[in-house]
PDB file of N, CA and C in Angstrom:
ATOM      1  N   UNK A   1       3.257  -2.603 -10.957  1.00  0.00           N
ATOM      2  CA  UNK A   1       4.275  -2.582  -9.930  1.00  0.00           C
ATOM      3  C   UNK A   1       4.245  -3.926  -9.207  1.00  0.00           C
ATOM      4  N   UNK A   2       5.412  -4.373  -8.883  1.00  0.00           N
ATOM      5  CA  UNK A   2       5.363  -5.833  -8.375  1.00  0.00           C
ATOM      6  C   UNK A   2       5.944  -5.183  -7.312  1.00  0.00           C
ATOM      7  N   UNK A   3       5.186  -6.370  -6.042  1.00  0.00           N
ATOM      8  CA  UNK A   3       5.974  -6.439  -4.523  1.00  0.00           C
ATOM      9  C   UNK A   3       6.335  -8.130  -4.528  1.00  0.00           C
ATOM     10  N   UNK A   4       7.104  -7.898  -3.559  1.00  0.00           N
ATOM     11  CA  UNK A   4       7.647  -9.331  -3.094  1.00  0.00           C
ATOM     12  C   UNK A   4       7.020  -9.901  -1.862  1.00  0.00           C
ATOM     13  N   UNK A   5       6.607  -8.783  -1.099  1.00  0.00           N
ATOM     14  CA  UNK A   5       6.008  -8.858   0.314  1.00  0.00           C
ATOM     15  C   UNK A   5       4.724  -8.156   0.186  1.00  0.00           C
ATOM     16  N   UNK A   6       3.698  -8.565   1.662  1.00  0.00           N
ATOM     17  CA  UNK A   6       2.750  -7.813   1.506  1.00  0.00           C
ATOM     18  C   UNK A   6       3.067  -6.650   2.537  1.00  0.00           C
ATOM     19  N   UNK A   7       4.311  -6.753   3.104  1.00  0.00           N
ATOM     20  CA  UNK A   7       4.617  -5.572   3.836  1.00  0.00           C
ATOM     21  C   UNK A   7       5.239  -4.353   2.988  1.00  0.00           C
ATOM     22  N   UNK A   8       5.605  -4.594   1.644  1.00  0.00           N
ATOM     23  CA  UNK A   8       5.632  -3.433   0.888  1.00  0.00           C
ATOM     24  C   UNK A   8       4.501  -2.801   0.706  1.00  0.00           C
ATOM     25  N   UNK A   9       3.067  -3.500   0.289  1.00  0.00           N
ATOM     26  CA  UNK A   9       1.988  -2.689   0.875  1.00  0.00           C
ATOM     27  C   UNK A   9       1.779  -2.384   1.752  1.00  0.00           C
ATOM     28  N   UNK A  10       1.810  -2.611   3.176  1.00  0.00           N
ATOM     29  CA  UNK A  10       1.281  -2.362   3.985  1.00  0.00           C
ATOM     30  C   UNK A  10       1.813  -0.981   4.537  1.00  0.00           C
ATOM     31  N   UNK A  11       3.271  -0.821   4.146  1.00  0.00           N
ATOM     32  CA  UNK A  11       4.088   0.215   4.281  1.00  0.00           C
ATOM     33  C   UNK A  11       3.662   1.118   3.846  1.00  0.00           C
ATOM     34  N   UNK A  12       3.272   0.776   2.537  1.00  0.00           N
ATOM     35  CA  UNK A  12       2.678   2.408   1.919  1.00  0.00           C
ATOM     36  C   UNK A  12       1.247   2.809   2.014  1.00  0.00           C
ATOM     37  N   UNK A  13       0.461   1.775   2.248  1.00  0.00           N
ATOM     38  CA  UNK A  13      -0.847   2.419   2.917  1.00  0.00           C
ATOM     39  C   UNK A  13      -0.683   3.012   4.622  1.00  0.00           C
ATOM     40  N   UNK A  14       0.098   2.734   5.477  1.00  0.00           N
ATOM     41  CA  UNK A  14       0.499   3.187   6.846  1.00  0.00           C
ATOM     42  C   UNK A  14       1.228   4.939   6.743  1.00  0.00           C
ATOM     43  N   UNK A  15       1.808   4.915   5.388  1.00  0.00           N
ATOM     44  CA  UNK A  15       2.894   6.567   5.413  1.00  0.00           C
ATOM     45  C   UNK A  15       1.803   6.914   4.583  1.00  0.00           C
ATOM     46  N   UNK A  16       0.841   6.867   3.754  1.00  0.00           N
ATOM     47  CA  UNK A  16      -0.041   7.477   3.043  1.00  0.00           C
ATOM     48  C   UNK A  16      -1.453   7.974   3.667  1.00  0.00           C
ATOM     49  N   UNK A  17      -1.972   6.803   4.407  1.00  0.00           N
ATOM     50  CA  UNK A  17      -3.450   7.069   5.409  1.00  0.00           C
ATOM     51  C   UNK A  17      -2.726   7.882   6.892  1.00  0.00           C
ATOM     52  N   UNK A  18      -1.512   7.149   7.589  1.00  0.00           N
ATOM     53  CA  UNK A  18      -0.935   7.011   8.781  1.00  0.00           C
ATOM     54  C   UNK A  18      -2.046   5.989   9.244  1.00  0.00           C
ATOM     55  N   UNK A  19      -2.189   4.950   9.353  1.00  0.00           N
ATOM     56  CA  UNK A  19      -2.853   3.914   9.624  1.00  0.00           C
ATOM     57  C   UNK A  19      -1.940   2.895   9.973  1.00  0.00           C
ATOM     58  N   UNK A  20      -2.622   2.298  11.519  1.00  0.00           N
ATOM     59  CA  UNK A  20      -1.390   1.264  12.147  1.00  0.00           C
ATOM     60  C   UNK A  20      -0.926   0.325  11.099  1.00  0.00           C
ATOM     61  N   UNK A  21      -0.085  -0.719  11.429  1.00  0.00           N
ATOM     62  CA  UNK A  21       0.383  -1.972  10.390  1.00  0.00           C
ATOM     63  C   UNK A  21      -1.358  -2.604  10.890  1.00  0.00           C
ATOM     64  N   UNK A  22      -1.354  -2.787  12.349  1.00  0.00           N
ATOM     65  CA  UNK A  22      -2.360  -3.528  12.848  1.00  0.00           C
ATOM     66  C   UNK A  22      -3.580  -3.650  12.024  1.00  0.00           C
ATOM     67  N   UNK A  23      -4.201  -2.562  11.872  1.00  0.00           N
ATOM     68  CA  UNK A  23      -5.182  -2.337  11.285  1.00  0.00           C
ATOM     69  C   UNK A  23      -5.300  -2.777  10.031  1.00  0.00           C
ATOM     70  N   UNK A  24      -4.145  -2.396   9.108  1.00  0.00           N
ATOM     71  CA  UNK A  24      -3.805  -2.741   7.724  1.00  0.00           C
ATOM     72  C   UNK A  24      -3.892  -4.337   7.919  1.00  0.00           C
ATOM     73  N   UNK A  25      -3.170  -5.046   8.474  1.00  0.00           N
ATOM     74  CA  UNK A  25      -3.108  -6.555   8.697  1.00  0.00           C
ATOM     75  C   UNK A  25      -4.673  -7.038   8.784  1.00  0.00           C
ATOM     76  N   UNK A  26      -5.281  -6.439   9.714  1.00  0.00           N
ATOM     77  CA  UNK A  26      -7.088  -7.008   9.799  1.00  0.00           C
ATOM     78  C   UNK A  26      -7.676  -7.045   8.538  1.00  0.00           C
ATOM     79  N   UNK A  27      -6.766  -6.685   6.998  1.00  0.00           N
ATOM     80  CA  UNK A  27      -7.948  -6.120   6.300  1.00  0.00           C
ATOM     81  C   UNK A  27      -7.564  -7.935   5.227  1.00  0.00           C
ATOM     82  N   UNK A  28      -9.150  -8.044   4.449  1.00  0.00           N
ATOM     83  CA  UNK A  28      -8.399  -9.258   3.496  1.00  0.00           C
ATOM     84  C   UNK A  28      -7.659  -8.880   2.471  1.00  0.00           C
ATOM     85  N   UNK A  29      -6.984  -9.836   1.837  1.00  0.00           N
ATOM     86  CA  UNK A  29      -5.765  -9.333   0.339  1.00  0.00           C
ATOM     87  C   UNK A  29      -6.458  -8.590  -0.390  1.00  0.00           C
ATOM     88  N   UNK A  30      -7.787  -8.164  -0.690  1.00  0.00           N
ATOM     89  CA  UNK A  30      -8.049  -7.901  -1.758  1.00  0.00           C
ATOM     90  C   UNK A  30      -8.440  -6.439  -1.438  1.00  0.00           C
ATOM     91  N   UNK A  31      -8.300  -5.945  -0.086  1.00  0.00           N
ATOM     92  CA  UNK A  31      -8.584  -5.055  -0.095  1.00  0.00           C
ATOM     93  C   UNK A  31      -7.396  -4.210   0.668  1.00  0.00           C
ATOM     94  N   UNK A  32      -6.142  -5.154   0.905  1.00  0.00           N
ATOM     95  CA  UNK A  32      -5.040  -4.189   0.869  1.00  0.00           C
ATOM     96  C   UNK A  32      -4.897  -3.967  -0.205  1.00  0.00           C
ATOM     97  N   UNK A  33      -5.143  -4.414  -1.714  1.00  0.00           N
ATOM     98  CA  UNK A  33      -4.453  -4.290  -2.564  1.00  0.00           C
ATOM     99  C   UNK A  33      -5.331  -3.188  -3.312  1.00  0.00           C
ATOM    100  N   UNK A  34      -6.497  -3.427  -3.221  1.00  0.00           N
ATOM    101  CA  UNK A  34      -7.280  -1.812  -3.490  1.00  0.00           C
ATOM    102  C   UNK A  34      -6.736  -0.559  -2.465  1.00  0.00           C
ATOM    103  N   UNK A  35      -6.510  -0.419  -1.300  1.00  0.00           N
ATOM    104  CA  UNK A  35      -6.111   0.816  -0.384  1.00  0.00           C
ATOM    105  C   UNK A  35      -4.720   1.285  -0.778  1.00  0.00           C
ATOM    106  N   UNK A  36      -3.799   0.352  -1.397  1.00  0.00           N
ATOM    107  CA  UNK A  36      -2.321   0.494  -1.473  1.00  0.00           C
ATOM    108  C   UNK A  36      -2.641   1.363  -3.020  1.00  0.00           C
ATOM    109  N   UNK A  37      -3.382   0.696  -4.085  1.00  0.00           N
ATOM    110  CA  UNK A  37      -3.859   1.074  -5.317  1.00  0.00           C
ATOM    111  C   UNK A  37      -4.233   2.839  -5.004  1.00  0.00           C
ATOM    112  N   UNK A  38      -4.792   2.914  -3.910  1.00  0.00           N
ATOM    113  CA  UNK A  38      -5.188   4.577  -3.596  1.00  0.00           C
ATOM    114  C   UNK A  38      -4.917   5.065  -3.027  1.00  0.00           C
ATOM    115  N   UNK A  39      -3.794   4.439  -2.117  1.00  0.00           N
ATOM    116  CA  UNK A  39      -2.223   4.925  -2.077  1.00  0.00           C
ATOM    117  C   UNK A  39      -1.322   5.853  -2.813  1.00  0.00           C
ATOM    118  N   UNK A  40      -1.008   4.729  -3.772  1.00  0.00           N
ATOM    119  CA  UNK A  40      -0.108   5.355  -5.184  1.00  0.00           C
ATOM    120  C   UNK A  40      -1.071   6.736  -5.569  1.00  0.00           C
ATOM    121  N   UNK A  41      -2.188   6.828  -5.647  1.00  0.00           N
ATOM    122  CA  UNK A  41      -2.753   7.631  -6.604  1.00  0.00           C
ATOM    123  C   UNK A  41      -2.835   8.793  -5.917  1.00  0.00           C
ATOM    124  N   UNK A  42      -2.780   8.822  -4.437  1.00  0.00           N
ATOM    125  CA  UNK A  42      -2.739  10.009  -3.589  1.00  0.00           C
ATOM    126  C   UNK A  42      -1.526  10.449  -3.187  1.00  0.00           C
ATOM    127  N   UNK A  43      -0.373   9.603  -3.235  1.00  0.00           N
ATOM    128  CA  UNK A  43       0.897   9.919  -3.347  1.00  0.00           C
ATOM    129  C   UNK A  43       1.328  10.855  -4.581  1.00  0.00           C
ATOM    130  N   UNK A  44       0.978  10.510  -5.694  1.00  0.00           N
ATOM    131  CA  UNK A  44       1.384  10.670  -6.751  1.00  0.00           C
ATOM    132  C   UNK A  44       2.403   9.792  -7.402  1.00  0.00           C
ATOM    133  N   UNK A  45       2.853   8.716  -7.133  1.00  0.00           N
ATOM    134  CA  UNK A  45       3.702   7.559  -7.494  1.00  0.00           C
ATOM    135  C   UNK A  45       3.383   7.387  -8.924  1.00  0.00           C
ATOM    136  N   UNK A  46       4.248   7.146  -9.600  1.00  0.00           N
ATOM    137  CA  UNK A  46       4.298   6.386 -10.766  1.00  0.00           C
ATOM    138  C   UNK A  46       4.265   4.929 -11.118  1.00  0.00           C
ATOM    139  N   UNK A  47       3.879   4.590 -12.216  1.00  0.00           N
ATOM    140  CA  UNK A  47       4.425   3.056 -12.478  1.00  0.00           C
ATOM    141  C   UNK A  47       5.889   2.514 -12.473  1.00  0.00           C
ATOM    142  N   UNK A  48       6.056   3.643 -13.222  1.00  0.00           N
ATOM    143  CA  UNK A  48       7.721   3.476 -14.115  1.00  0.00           C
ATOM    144  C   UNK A  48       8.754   4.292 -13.308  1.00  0.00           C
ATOM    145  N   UNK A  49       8.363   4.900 -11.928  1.00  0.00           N
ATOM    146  CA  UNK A  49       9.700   5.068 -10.983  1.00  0.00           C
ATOM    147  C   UNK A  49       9.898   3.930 -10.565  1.00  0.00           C
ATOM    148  N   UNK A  50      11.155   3.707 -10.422  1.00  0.00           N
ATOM    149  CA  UNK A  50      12.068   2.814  -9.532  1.00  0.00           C
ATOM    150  C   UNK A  50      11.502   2.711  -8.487  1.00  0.00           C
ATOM    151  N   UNK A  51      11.487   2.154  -7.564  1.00  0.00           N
ATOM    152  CA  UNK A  51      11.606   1.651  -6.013  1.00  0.00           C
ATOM    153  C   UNK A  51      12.734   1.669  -4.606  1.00  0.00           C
TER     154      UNK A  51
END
């Protein structure tokens, strides 16, 4: 899944945990991108849905 922004992650770790943007922002890239990763997987999101 490609983003353009890192506020497309940040979006979906905030509606998935309910966790401020704030908080999400304190964290480094590599570990929004692991929380957003377990995001999707607790959502149930797909690869291959649309956006």
């Amino acid at each position: 899944m490609k983003f353009d922004q890192i506020d497309d992650l940040v979006a979906d770790i905030a509606v998935v945990f309910n966790w401020s943007r704030a908080d999400i922002y304190m964290m480094d890239p590599g570990e929004v991108i692991t929380w957003r990763e377990r995001a999707a997987r607790r959502s149930g999101a797909r690869e291959d849905e649309d956006t």
